[in-house]
PDB file of N, CA and C in Angstrom:
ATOM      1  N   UNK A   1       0.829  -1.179   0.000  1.00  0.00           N
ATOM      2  CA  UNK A   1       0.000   0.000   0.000  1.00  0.00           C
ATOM      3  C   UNK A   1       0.875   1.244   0.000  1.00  0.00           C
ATOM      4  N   UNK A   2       1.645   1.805  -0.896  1.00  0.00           N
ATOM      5  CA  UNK A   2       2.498   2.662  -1.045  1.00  0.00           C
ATOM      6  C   UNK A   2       2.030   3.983  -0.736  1.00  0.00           C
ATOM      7  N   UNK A   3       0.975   4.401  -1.217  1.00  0.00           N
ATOM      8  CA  UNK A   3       0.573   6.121  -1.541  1.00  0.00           C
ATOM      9  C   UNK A   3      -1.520   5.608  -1.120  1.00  0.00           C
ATOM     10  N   UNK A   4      -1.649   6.741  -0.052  1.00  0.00           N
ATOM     11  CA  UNK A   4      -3.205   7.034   0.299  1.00  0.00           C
ATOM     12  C   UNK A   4      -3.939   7.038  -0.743  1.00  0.00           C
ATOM     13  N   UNK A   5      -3.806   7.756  -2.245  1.00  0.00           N
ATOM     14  CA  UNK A   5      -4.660   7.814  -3.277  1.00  0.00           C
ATOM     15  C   UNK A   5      -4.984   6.903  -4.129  1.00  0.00           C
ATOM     16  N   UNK A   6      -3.541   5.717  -3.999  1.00  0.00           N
ATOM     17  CA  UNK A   6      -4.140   4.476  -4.873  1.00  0.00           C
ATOM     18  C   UNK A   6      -5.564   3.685  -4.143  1.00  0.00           C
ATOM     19  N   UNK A   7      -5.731   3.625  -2.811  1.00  0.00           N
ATOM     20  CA  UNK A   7      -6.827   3.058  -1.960  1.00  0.00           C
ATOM     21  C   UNK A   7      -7.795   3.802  -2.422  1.00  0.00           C
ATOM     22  N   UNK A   8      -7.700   5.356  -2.580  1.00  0.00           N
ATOM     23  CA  UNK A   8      -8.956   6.441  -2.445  1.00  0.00           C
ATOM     24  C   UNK A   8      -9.459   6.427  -3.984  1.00  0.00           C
ATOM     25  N   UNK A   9      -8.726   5.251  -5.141  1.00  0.00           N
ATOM     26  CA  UNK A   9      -9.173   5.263  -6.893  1.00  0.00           C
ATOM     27  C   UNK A   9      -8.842   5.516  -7.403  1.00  0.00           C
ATOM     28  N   UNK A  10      -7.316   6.599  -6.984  1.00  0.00           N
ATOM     29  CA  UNK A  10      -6.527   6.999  -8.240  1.00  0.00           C
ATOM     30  C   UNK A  10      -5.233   5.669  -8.762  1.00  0.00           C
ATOM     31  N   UNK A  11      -5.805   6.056 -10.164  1.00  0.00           N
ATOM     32  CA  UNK A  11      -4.965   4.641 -10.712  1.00  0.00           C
ATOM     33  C   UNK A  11      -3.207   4.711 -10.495  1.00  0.00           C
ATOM     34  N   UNK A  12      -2.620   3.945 -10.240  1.00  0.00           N
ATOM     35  CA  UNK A  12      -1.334   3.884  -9.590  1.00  0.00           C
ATOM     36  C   UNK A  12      -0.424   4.640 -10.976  1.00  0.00           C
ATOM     37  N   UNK A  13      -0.878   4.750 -11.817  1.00  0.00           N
ATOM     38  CA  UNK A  13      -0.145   5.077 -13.121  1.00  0.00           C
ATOM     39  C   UNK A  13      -0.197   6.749 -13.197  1.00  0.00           C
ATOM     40  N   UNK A  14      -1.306   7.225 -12.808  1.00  0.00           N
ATOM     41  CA  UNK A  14      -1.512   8.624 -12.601  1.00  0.00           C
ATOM     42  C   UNK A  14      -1.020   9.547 -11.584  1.00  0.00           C
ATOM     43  N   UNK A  15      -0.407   8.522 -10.380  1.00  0.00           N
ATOM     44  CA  UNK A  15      -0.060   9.318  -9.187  1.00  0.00           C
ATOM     45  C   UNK A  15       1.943   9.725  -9.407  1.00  0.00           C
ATOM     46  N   UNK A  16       1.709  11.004  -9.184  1.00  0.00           N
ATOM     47  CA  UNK A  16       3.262  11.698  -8.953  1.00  0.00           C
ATOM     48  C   UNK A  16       4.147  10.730  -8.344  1.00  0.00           C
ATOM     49  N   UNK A  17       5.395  10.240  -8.795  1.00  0.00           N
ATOM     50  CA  UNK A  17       6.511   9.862  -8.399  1.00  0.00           C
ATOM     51  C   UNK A  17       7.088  10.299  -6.992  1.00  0.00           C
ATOM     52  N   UNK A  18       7.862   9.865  -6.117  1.00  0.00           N
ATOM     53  CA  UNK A  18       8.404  10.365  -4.610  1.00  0.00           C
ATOM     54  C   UNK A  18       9.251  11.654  -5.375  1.00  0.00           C
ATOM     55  N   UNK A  19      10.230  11.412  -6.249  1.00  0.00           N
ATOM     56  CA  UNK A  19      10.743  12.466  -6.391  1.00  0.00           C
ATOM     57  C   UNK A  19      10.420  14.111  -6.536  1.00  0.00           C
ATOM     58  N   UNK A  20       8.964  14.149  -7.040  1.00  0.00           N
ATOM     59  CA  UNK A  20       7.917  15.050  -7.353  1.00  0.00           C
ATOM     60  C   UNK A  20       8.160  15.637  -5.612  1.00  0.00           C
ATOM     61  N   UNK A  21       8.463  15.084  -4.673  1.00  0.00           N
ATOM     62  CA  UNK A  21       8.362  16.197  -3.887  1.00  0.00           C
ATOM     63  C   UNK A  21       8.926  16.178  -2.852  1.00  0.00           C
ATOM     64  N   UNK A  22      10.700  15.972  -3.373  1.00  0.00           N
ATOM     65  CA  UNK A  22      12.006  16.061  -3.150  1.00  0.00           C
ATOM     66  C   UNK A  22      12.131  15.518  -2.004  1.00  0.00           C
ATOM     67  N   UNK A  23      11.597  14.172  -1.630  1.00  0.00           N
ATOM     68  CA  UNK A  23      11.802  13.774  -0.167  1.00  0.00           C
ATOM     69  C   UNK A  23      12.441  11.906  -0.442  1.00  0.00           C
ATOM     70  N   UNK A  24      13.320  11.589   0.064  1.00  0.00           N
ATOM     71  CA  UNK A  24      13.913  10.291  -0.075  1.00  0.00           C
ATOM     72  C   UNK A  24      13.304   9.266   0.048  1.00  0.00           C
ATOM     73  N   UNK A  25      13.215   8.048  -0.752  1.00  0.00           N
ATOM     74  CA  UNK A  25      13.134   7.234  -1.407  1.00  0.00           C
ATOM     75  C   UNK A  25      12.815   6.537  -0.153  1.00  0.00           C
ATOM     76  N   UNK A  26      13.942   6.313   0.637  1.00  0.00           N
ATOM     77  CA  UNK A  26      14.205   5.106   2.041  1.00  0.00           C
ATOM     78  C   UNK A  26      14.769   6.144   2.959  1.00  0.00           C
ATOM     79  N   UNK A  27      14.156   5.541   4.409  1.00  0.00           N
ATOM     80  CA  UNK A  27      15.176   6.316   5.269  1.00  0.00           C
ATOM     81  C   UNK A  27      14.647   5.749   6.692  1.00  0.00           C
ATOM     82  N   UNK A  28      15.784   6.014   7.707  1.00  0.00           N
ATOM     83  CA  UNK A  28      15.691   5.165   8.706  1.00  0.00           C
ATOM     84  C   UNK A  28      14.704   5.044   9.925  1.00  0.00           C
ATOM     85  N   UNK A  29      14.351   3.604  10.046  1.00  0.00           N
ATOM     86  CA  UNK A  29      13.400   3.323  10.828  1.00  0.00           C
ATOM     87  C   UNK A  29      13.914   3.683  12.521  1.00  0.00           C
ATOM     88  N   UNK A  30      12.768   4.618  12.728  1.00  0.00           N
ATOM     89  CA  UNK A  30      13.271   4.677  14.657  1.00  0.00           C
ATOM     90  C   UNK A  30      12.868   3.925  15.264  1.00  0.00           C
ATOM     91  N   UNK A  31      12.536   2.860  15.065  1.00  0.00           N
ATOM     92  CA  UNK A  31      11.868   1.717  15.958  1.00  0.00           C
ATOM     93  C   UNK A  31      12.751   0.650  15.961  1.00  0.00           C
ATOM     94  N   UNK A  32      13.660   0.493  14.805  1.00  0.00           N
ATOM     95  CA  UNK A  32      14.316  -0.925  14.514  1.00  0.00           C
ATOM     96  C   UNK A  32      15.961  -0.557  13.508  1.00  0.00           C
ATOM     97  N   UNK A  33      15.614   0.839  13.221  1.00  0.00           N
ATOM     98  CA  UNK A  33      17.158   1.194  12.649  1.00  0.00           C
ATOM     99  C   UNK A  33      17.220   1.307  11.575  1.00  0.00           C
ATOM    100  N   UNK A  34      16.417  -0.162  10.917  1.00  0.00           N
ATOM    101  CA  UNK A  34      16.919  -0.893   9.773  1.00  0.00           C
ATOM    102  C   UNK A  34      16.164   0.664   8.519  1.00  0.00           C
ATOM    103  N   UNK A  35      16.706   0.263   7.713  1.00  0.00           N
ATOM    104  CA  UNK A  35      16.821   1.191   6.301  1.00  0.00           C
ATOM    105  C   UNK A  35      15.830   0.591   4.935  1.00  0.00           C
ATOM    106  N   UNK A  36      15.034  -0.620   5.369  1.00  0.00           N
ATOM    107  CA  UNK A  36      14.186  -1.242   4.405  1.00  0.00           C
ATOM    108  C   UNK A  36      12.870  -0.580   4.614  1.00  0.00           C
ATOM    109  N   UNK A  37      12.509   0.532   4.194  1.00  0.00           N
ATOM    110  CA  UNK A  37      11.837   1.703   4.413  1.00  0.00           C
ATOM    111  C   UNK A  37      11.026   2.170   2.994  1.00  0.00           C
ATOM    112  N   UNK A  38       9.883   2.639   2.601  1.00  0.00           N
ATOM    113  CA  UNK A  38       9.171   3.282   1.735  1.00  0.00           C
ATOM    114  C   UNK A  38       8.107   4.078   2.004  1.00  0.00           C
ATOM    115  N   UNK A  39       7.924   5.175   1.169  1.00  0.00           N
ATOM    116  CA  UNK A  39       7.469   6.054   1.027  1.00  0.00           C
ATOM    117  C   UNK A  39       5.929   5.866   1.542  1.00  0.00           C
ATOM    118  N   UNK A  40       5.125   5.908   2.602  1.00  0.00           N
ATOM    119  CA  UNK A  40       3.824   5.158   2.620  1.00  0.00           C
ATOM    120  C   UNK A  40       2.939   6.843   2.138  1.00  0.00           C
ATOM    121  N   UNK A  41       3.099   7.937   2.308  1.00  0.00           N
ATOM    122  CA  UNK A  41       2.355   8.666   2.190  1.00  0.00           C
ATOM    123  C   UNK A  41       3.463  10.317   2.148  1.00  0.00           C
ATOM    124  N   UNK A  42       3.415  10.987   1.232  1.00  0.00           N
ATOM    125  CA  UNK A  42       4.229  12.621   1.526  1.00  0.00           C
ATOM    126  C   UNK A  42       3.714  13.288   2.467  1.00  0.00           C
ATOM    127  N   UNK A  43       2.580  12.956   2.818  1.00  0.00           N
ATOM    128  CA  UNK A  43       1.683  14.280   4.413  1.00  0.00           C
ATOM    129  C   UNK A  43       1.228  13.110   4.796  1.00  0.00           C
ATOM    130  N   UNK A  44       1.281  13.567   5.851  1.00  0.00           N
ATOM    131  CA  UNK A  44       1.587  12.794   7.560  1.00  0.00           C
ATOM    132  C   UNK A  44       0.153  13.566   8.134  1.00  0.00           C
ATOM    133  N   UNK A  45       0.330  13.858   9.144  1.00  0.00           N
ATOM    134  CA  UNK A  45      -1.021  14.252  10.042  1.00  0.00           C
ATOM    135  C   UNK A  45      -0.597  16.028  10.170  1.00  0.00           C
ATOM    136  N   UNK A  46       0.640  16.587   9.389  1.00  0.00           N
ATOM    137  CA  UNK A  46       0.854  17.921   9.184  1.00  0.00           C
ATOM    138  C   UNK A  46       1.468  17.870   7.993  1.00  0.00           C
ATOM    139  N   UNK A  47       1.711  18.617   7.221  1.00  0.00           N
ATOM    140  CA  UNK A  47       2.047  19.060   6.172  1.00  0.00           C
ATOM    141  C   UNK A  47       4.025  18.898   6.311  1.00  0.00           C
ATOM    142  N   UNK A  48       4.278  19.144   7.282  1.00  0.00           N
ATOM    143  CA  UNK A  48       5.749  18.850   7.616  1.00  0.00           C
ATOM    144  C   UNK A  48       6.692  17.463   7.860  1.00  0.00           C
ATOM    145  N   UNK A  49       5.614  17.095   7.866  1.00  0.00           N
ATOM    146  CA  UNK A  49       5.943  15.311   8.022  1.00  0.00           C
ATOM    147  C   UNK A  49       5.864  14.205   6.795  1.00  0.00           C
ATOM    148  N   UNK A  50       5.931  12.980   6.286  1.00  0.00           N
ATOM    149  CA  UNK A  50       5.922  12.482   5.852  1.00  0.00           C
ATOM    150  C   UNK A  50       5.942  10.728   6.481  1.00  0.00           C
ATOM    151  N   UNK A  51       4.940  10.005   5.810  1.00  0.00           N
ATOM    152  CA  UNK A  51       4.743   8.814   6.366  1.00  0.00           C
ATOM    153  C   UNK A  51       5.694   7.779   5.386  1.00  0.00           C
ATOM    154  N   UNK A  52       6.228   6.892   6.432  1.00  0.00           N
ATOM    155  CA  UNK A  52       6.673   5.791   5.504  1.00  0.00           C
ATOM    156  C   UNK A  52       6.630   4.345   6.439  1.00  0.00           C
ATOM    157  N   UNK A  53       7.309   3.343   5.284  1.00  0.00           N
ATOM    158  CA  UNK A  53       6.717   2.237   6.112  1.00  0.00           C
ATOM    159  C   UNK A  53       7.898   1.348   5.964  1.00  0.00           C
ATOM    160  N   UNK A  54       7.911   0.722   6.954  1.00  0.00           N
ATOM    161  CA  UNK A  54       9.257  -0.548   7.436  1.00  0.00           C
ATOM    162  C   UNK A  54       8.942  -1.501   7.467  1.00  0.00           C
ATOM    163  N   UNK A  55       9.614  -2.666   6.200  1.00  0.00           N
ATOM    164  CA  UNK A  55       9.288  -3.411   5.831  1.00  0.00           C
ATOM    165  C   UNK A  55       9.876  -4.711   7.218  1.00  0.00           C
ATOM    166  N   UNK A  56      10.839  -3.971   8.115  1.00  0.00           N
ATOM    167  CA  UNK A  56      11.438  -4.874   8.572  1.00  0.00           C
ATOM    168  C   UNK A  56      10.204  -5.545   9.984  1.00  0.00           C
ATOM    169  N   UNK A  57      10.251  -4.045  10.663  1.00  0.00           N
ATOM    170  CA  UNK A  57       8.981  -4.161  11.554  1.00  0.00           C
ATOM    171  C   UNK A  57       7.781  -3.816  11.575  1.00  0.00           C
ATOM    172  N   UNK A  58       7.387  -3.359  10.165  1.00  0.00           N
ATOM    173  CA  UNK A  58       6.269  -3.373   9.495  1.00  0.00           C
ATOM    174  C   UNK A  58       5.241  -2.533  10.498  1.00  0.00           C
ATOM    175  N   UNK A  59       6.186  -1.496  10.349  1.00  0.00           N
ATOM    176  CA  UNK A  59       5.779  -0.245  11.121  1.00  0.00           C
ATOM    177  C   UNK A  59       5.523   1.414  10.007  1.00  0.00           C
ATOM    178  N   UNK A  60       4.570   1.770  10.575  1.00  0.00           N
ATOM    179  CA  UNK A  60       4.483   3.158   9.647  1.00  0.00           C
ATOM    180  C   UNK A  60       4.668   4.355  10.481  1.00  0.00           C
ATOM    181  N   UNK A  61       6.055   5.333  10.221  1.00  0.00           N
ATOM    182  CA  UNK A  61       6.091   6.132  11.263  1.00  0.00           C
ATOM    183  C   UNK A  61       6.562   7.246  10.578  1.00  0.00           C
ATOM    184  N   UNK A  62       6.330   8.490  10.876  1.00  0.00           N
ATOM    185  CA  UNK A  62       6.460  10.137  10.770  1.00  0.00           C
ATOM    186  C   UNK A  62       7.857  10.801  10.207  1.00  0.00           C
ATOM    187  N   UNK A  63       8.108  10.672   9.370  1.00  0.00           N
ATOM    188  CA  UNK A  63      10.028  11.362   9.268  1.00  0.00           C
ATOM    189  C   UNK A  63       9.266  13.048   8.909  1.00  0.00           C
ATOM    190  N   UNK A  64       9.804  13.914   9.876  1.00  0.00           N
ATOM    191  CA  UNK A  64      10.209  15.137   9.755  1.00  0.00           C
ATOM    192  C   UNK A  64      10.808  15.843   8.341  1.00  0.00           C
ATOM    193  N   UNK A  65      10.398  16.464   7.925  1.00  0.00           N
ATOM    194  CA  UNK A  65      10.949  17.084   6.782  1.00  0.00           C
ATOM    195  C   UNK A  65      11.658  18.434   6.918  1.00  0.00           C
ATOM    196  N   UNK A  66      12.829  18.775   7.180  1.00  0.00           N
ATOM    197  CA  UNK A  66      13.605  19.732   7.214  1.00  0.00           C
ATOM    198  C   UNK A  66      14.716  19.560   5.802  1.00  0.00           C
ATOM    199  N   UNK A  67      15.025  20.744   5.730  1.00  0.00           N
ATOM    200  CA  UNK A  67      15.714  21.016   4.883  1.00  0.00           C
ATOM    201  C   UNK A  67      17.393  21.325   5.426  1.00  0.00           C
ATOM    202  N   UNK A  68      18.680  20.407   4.941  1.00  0.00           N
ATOM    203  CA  UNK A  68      19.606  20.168   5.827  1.00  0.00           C
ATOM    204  C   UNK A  68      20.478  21.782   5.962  1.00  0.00           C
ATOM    205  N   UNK A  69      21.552  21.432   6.868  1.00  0.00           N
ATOM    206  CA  UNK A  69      22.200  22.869   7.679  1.00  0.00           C
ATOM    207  C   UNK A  69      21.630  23.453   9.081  1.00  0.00           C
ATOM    208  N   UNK A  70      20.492  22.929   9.343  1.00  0.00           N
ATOM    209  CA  UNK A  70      19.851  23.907  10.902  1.00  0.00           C
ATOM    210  C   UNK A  70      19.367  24.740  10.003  1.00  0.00           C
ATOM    211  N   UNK A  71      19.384  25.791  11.356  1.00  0.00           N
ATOM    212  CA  UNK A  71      18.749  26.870  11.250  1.00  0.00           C
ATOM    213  C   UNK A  71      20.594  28.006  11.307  1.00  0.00           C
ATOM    214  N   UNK A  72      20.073  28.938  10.491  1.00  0.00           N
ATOM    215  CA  UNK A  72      20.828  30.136  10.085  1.00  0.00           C
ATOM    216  C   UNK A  72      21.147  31.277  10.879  1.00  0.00           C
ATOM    217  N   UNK A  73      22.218  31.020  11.399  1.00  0.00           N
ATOM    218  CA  UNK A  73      23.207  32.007  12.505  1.00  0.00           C
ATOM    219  C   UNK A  73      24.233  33.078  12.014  1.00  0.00           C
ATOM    220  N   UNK A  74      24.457  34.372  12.248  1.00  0.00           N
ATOM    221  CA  UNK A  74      24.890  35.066  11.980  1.00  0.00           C
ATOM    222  C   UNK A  74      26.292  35.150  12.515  1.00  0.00           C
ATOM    223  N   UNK A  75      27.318  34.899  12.053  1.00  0.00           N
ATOM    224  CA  UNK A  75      28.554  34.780  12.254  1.00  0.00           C
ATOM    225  C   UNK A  75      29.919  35.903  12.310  1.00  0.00           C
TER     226      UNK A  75
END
């Protein structure tokens, strides 16, 4: 079950690619570490989040979406 809209009728052929909205492919599970990870949804329960899912512990959990460096300090 990759993406919310294939369930909601949109045909899997019509829906935007992960890259469409610059957020990674795989990335690590906080429950178990492991890196066997996919994209389950781009919005999460805020607009800042992103859902994905672990194939290892077959868990679906929240990755944060920031953009890398922090935050911007005047030096």
């Amino acid at each position: 079950m990759p993406f919310y809209w294939i369930d909601a009728g949109m045909p899997q052929g019509d829906r935007p690619p992960e890259e469409d909205y610059g957020l990674p492919a795989s990335v690590e599970c906080p429950f178990c570490r492991d890196s066997d990870t996919q994209l389950e949804n781009p919005f999460g329960s805020v607009l800042s989040v992103a859902q994905y899912y672990c194939r290892r512990c077959r868990t679906i959990f929240e990755w944060v979406k920031r953009t890398s460096g922090g935050p911007k300090t005047d030096s």
